[in-house]
N, C-alpha and C. Protein backbone atom coordinates (compact mmCIF):
# COMPACT_ATOMS: atom_id res chain seq x y z
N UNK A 1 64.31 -94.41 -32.65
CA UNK A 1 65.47 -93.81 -32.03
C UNK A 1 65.07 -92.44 -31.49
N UNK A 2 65.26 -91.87 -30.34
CA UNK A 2 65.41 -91.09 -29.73
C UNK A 2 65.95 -89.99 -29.47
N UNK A 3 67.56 -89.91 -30.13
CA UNK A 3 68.60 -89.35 -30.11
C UNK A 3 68.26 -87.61 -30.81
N UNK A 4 68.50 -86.22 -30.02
CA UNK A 4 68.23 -85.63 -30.27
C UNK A 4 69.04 -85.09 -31.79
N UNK A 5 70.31 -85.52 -31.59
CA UNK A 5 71.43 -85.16 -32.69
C UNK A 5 71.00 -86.11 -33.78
N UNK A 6 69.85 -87.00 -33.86
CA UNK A 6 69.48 -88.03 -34.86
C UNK A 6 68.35 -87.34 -35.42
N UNK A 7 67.77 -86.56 -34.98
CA UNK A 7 66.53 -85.92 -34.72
C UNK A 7 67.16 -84.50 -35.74
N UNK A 8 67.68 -83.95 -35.58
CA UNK A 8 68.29 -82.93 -36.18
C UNK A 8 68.54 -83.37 -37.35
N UNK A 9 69.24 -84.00 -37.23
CA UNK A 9 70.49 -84.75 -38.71
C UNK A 9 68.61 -84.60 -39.71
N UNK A 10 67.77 -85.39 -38.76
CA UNK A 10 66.83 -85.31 -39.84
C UNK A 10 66.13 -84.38 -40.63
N UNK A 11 65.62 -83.73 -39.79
CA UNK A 11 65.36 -82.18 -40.13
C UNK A 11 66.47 -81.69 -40.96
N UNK A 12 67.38 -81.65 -41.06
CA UNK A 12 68.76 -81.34 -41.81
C UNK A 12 68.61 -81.96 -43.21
N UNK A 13 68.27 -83.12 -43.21
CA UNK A 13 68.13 -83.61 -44.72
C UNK A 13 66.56 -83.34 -45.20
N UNK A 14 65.47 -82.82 -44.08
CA UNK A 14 64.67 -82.44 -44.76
C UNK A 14 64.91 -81.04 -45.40
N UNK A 15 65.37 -80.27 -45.01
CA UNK A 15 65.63 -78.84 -45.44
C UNK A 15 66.70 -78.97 -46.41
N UNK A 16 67.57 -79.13 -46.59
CA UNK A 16 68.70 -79.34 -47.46
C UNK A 16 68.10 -80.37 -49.01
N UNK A 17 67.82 -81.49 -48.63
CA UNK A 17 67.19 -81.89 -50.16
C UNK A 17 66.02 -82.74 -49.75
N UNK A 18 64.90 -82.33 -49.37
CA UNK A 18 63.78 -82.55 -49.26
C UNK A 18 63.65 -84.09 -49.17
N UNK A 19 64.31 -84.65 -48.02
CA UNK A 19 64.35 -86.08 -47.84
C UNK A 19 63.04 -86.53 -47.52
N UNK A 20 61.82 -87.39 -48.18
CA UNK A 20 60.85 -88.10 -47.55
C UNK A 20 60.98 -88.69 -46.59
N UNK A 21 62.29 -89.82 -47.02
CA UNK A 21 62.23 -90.79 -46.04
C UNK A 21 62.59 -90.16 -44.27
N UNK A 22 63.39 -89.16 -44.43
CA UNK A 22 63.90 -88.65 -43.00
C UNK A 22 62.48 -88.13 -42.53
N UNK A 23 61.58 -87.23 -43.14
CA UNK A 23 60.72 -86.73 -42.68
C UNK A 23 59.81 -88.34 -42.49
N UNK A 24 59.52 -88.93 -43.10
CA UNK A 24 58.53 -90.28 -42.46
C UNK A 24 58.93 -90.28 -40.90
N UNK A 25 60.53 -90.64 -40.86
CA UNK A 25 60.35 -91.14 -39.83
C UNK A 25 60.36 -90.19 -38.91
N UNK A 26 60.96 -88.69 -38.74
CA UNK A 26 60.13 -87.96 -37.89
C UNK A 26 58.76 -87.88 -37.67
N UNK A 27 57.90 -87.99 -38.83
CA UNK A 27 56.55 -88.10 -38.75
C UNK A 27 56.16 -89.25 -37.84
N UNK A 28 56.77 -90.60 -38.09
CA UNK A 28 56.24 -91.73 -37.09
C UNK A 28 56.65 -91.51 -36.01
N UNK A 29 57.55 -90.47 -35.41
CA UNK A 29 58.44 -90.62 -33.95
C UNK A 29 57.39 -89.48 -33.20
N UNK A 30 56.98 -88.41 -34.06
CA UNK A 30 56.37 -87.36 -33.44
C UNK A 30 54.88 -87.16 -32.92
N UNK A 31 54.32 -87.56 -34.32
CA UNK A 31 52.69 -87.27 -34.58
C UNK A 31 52.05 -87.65 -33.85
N UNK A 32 52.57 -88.84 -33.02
CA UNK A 32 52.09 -89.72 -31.82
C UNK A 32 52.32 -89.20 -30.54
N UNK A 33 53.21 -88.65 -30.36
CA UNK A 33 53.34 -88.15 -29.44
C UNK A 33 52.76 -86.58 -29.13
N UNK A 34 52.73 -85.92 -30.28
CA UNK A 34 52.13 -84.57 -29.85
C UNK A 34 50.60 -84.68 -30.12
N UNK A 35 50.13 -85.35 -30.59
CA UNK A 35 48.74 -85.76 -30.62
C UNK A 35 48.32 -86.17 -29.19
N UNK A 36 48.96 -86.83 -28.21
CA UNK A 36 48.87 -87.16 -26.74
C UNK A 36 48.94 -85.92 -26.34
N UNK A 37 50.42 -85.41 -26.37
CA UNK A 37 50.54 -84.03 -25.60
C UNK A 37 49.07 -82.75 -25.57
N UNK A 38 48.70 -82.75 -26.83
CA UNK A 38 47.50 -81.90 -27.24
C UNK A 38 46.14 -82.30 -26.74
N UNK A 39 45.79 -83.99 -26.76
CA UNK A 39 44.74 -84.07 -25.63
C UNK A 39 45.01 -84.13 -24.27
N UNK A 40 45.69 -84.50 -24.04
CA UNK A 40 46.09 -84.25 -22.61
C UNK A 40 45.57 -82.85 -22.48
N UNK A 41 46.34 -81.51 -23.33
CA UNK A 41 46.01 -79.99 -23.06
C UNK A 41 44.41 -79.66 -22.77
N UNK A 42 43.78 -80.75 -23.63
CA UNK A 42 42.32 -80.34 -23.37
C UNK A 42 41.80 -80.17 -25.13
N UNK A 43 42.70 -80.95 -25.93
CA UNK A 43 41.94 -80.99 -27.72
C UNK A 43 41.02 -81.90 -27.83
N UNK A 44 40.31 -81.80 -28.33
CA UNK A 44 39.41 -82.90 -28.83
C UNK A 44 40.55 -84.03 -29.69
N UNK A 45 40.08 -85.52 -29.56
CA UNK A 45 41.16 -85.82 -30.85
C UNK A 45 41.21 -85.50 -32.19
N UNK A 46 39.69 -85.14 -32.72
CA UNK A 46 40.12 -84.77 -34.41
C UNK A 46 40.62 -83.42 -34.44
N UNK A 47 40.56 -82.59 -33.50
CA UNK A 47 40.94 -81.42 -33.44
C UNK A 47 42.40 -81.28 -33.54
N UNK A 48 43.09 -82.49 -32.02
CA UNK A 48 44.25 -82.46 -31.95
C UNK A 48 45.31 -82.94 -33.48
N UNK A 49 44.34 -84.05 -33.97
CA UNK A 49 44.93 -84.44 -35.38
C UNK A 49 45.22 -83.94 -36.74
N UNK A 50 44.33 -83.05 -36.53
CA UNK A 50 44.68 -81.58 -37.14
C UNK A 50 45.69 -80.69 -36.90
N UNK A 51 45.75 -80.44 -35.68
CA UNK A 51 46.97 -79.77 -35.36
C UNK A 51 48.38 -80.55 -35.89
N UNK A 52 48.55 -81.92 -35.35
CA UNK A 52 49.73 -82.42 -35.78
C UNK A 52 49.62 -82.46 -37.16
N UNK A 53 48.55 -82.50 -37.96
CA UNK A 53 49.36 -82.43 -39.50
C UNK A 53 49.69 -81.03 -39.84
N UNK A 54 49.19 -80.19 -39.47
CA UNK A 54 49.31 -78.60 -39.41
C UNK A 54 51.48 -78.49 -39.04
N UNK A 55 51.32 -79.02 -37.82
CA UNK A 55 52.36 -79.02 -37.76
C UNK A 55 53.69 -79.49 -37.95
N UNK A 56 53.18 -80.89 -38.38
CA UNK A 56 54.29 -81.77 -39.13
C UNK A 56 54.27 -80.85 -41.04
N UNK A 57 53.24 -80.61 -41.29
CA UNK A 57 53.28 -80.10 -42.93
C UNK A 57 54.24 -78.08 -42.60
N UNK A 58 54.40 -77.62 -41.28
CA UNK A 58 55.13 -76.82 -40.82
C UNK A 58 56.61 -77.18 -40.89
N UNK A 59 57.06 -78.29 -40.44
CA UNK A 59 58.09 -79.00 -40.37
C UNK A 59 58.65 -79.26 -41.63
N UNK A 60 57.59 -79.70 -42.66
CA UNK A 60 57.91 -79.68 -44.04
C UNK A 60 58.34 -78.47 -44.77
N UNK A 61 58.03 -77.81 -44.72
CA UNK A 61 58.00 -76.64 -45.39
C UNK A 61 59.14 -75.49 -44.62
N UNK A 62 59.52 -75.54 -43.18
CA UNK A 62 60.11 -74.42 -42.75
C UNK A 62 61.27 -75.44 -42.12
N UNK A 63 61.61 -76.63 -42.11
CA UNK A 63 62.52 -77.22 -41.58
C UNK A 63 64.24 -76.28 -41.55
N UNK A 64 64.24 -75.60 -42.74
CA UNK A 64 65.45 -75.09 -42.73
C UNK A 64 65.45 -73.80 -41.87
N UNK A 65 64.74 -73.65 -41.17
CA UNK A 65 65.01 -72.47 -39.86
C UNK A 65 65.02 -73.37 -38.77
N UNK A 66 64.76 -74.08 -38.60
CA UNK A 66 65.38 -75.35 -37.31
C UNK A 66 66.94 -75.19 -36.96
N UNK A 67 67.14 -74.51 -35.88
CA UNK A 67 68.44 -74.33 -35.28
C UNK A 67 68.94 -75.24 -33.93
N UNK A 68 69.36 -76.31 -34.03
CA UNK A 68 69.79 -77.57 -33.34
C UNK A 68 70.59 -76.53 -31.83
N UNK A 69 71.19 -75.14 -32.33
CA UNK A 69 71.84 -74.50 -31.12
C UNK A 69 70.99 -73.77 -30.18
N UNK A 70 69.36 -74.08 -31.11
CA UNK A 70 68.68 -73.23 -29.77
C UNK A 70 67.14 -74.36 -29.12
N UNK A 71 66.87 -74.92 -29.80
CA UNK A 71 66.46 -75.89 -29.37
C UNK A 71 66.53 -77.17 -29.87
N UNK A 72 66.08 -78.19 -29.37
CA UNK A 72 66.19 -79.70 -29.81
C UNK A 72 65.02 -80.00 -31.03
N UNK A 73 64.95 -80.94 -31.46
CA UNK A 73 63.95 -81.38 -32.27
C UNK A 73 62.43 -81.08 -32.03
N UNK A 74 62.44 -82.05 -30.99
CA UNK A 74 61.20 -82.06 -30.22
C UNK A 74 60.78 -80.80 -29.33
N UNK A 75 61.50 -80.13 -29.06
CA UNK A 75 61.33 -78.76 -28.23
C UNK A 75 60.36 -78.01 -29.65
N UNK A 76 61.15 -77.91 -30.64
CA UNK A 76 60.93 -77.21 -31.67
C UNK A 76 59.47 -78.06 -32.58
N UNK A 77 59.10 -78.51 -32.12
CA UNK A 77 57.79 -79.12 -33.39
C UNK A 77 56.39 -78.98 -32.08
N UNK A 78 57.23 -79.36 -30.63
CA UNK A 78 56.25 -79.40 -29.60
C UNK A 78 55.16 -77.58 -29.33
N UNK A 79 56.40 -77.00 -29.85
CA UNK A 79 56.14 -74.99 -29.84
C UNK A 79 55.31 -75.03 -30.84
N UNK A 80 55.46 -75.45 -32.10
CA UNK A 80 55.24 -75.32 -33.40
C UNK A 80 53.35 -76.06 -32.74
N UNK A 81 53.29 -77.09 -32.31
CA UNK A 81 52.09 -77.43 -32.34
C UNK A 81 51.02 -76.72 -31.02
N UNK A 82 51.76 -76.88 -30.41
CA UNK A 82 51.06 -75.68 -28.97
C UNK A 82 50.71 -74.30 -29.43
N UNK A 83 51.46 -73.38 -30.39
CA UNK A 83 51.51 -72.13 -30.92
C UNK A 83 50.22 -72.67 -31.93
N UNK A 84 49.88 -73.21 -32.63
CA UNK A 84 48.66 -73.93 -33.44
C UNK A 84 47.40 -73.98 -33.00
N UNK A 85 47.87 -74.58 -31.61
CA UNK A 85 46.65 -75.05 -30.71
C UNK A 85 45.96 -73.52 -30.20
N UNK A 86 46.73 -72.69 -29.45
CA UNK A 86 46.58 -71.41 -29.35
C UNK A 86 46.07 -70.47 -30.49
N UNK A 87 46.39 -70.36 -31.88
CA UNK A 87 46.16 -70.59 -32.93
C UNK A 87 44.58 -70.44 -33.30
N UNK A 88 44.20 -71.35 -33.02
CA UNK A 88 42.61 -72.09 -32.90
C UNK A 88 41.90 -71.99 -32.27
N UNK A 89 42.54 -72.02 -30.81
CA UNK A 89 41.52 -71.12 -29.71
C UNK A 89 41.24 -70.10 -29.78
N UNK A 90 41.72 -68.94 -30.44
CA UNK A 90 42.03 -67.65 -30.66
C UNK A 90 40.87 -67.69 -31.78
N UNK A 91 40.90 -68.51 -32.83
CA UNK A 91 39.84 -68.48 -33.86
C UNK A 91 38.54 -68.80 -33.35
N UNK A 92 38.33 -69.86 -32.53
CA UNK A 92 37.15 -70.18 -32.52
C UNK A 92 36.69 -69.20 -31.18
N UNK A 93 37.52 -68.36 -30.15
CA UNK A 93 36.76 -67.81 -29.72
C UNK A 93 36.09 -66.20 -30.47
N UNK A 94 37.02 -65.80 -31.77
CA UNK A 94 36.48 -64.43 -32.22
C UNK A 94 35.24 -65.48 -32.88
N UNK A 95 35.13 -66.52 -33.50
CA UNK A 95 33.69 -67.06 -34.00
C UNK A 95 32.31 -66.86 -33.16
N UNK A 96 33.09 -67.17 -31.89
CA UNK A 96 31.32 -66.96 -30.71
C UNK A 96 31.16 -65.48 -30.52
N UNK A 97 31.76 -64.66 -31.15
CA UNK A 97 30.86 -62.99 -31.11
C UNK A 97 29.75 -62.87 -31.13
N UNK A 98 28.66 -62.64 -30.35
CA UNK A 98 27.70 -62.67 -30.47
C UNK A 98 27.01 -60.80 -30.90
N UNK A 99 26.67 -61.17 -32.43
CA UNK A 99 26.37 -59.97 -32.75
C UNK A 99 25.29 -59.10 -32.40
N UNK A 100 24.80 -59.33 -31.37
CA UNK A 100 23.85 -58.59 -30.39
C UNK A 100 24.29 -58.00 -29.53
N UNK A 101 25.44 -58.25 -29.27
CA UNK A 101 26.20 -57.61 -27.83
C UNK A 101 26.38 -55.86 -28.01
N UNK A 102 25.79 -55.47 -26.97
CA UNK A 102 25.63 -54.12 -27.12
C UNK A 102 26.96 -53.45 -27.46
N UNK A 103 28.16 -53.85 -27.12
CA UNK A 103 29.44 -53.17 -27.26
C UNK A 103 29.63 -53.33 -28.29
N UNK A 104 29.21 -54.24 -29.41
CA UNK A 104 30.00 -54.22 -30.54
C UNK A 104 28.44 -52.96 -31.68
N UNK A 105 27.78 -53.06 -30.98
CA UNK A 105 26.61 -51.72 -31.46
C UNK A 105 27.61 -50.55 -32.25
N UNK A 106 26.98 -49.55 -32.83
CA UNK A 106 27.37 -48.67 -33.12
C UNK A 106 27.27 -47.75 -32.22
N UNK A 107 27.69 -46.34 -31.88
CA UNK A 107 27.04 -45.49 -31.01
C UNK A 107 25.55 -44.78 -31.40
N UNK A 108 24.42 -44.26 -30.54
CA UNK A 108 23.72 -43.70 -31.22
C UNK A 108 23.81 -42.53 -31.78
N UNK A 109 23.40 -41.89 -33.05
CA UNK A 109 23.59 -40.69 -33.34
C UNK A 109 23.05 -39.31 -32.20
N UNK A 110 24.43 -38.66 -32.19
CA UNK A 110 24.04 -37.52 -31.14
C UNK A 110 22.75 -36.78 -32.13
N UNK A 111 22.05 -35.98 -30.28
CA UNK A 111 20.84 -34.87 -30.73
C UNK A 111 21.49 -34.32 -31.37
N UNK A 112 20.59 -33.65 -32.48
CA UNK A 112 21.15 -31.97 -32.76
C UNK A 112 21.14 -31.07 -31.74
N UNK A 113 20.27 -31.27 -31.17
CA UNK A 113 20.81 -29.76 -29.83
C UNK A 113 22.10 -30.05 -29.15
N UNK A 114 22.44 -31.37 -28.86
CA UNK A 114 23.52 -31.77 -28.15
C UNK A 114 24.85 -31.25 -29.07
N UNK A 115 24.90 -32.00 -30.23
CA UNK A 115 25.94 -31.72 -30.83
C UNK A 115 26.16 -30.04 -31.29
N UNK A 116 25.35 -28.94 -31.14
CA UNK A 116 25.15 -27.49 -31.59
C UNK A 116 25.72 -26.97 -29.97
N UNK A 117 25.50 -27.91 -28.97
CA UNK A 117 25.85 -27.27 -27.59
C UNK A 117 27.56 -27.80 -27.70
N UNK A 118 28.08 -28.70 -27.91
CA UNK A 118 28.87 -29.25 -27.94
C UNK A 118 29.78 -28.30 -28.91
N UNK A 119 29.39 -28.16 -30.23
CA UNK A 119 30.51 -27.27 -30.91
C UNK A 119 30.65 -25.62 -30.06
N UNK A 120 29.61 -25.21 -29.40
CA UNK A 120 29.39 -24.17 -28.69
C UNK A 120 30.51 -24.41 -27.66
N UNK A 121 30.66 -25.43 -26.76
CA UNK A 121 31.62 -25.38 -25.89
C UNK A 121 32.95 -25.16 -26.22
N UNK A 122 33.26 -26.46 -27.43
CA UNK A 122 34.66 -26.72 -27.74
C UNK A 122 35.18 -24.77 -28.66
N UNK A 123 33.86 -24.46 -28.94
CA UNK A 123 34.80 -23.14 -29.75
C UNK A 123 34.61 -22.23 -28.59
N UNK A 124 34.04 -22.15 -27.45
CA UNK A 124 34.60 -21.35 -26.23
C UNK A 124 35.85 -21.87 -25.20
N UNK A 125 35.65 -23.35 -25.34
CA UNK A 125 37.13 -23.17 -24.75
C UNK A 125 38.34 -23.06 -25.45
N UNK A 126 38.24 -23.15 -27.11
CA UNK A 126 39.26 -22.83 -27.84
C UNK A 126 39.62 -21.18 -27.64
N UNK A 127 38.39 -20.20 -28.02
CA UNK A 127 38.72 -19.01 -27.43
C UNK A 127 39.43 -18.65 -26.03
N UNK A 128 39.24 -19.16 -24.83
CA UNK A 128 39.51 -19.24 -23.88
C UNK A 128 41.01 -19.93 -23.47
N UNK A 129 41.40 -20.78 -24.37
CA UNK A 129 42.37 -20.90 -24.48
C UNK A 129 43.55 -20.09 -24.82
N UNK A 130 43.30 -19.05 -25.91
CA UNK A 130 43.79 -17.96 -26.31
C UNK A 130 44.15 -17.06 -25.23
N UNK A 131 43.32 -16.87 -24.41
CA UNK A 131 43.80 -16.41 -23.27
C UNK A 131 44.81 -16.23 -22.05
N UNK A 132 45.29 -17.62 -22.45
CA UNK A 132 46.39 -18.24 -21.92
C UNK A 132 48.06 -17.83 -22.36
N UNK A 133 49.06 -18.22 -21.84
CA UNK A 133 50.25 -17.61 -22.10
C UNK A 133 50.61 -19.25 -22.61
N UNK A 134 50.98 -18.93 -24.01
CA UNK A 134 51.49 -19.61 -24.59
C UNK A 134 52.50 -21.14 -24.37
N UNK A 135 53.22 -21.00 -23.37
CA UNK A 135 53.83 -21.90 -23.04
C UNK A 135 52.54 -22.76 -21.95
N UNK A 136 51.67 -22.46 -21.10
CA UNK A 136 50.44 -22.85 -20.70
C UNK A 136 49.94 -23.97 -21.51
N UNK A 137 49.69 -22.93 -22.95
CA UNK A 137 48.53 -23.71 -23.77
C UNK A 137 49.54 -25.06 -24.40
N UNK A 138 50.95 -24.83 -24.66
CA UNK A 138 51.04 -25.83 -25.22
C UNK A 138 50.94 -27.17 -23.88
N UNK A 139 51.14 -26.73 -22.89
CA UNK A 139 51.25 -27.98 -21.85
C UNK A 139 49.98 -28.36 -21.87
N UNK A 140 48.82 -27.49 -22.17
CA UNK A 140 47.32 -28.37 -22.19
C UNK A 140 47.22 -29.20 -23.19
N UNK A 141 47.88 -28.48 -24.39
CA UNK A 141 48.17 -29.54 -25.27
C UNK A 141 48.60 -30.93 -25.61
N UNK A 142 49.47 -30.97 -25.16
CA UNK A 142 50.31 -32.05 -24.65
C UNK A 142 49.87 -33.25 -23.75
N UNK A 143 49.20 -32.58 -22.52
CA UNK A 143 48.44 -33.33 -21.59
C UNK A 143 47.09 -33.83 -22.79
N UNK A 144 46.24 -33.32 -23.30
CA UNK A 144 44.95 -33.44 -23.11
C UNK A 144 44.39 -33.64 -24.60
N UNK A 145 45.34 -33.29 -25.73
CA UNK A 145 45.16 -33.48 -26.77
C UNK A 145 46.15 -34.74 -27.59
N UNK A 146 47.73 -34.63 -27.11
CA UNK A 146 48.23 -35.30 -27.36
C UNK A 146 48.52 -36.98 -26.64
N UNK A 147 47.59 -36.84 -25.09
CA UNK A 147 47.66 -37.85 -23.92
C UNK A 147 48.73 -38.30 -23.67
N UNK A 148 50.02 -37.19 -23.35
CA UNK A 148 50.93 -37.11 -22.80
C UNK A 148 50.85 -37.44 -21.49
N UNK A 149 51.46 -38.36 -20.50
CA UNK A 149 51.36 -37.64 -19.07
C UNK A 149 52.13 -36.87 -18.44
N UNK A 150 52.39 -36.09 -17.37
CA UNK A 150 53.11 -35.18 -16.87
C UNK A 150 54.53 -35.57 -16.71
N UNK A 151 54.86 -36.92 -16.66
CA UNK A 151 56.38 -37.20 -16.50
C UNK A 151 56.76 -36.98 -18.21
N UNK A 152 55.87 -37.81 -18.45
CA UNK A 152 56.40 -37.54 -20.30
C UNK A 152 56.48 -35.80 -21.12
N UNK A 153 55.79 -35.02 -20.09
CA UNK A 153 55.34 -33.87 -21.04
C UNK A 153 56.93 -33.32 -20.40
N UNK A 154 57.60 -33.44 -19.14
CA UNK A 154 58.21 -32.78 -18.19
C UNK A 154 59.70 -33.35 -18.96
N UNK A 155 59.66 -35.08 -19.68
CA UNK A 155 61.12 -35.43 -20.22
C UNK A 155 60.71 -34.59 -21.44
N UNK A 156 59.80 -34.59 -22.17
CA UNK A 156 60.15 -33.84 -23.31
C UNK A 156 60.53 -32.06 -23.88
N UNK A 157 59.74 -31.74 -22.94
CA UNK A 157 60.08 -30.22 -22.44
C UNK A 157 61.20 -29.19 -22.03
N UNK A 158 61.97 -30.74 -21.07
CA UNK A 158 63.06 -30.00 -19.81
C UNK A 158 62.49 -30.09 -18.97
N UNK A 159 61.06 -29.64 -18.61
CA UNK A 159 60.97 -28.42 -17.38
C UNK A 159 61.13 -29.95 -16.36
N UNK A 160 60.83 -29.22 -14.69
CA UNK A 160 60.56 -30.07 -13.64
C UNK A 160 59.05 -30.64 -13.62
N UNK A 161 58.96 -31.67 -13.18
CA UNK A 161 58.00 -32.12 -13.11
C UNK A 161 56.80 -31.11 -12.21
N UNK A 162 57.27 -31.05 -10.93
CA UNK A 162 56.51 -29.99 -10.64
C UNK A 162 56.36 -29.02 -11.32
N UNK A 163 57.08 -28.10 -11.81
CA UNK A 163 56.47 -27.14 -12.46
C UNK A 163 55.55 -27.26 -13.44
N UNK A 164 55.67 -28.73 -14.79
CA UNK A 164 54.54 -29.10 -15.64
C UNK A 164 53.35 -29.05 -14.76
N UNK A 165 52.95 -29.94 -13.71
CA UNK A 165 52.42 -29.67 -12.45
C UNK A 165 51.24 -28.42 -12.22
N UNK A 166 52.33 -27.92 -11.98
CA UNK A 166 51.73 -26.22 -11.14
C UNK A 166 51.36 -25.46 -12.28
N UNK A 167 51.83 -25.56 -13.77
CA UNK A 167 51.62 -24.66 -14.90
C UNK A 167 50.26 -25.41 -15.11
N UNK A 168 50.39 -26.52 -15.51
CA UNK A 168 48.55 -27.18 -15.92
C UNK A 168 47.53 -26.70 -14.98
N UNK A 169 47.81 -27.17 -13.56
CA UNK A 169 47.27 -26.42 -12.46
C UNK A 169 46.28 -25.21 -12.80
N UNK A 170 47.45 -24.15 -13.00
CA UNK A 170 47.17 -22.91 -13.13
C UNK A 170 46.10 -22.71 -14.72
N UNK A 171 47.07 -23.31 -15.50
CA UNK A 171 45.77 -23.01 -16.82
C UNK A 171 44.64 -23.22 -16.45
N UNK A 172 44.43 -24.61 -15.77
CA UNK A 172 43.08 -24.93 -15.50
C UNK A 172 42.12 -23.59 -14.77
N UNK A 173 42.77 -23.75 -13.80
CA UNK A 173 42.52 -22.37 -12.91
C UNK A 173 42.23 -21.17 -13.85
N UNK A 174 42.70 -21.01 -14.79
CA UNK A 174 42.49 -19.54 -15.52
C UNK A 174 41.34 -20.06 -16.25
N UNK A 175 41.14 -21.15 -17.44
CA UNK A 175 40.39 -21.66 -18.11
C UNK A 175 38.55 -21.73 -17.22
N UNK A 176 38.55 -22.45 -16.02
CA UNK A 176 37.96 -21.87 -15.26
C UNK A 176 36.98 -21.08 -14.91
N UNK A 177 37.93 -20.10 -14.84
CA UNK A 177 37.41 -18.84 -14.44
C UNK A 177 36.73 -18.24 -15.38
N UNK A 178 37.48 -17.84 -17.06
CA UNK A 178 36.97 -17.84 -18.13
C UNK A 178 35.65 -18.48 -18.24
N UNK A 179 35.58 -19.79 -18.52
CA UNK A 179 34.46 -20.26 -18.81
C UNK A 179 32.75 -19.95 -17.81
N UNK A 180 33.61 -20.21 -16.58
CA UNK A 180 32.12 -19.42 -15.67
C UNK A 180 31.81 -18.62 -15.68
N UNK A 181 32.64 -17.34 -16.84
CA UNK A 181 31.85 -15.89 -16.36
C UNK A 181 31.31 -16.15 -17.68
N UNK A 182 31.18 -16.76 -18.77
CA UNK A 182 30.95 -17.06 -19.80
C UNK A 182 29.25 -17.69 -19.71
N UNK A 183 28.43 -16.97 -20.50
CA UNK A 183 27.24 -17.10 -20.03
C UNK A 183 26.74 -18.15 -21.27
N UNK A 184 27.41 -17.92 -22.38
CA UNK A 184 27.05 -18.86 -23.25
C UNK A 184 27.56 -20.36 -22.92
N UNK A 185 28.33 -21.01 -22.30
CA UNK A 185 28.65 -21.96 -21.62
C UNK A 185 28.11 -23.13 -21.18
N UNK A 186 27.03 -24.02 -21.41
CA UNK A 186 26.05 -24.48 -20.94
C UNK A 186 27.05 -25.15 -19.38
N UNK A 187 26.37 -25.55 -18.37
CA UNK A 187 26.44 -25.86 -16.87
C UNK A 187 26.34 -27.04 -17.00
N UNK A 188 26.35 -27.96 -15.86
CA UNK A 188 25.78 -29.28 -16.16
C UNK A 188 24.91 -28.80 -14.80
């Protein structure tokens, strides 16, 4: 039988008092059919046969969240096994990581000269920052520490967008200037 309201009723006595017999015969009406649906998608069959018990033993166990007002029977076990299938693809592609791949590397450890030039910069432009008028520094802040962007820094602020704008602008511009007369500074 076919009948979606027959289909429910069943699911209904599986969730309510754990009917075998209702679940059999969803099991014989379904398993067959989403086992097709799944090679058709492109499953292997033992793969796909897996899925349907995955998903019929889903059916077992969660039948009582089956809501007949938002989908039908079959709508609802067909998701349940596609969401599975997806599921699996998702697994077996984090399996082919190939642990040679340079991106998943660590970084190399910085020089020491690099990293001694590097704290050298960041504590001159922290000084250099100081320099700045306060409402300035917090907008560099915001932009560049917090990765605000200018519409976001401009709703949280008040100000106009242009003006966030023209104030970063300008820090930069002062920051700048600072840093080039700054001999300790390395150049690129």
């Amino acid at each position: 039988m076919t009948d979606p309201q027959h289909h429910a009723g069943l699911i209904a006595r599986v969730a309510e008092a754990r009917d075998k017999t209702a679940f059999a015969e969803l099991f014989d009406h379904f398993a067959p059919r989403i086992k097709a649906y799944l090679i058709r998608l492109g499953a292997e069959p033992g793969a796909a046969e897996d899925i349907v018990q995955d998903a019929m033993v889903t059916l077992w166990r969660k039948a009582h969240m089956f809501d007949a007002r938002r989908a039908s029977a079959a709508t609802w076990l067909f998701r349940i096994a596609r969401n599975r299938r997806i599921d699996t693809l998702r697994r077996a592609r984090s399996d082919r990581l190939d642990p040679e791949e340079p991106m998943l590397r660590p970084p190399a450890p910085e020089a020491q000269d690099d990293s001694l030039d590097a704290r050298i910069r960041d504590d001159r432009v922290r000084h250099a920052l100081k320099d700045l008028p306060p409402d300035q520094v917090e907008l560099i802040r915001q932009a560049f520490y917090s990765g605000l962007s200018h519409s976001q820094i401009a709703e949280e602020s008040g100000l106009p967008l242009g003006t966030v704008k023209s104030r970063i602008r300008l820090a930069f511009t002062k920051l700048r200037k600072t840093l080039e007369a700054d001999s300790t500074v390395d150049r690129p």
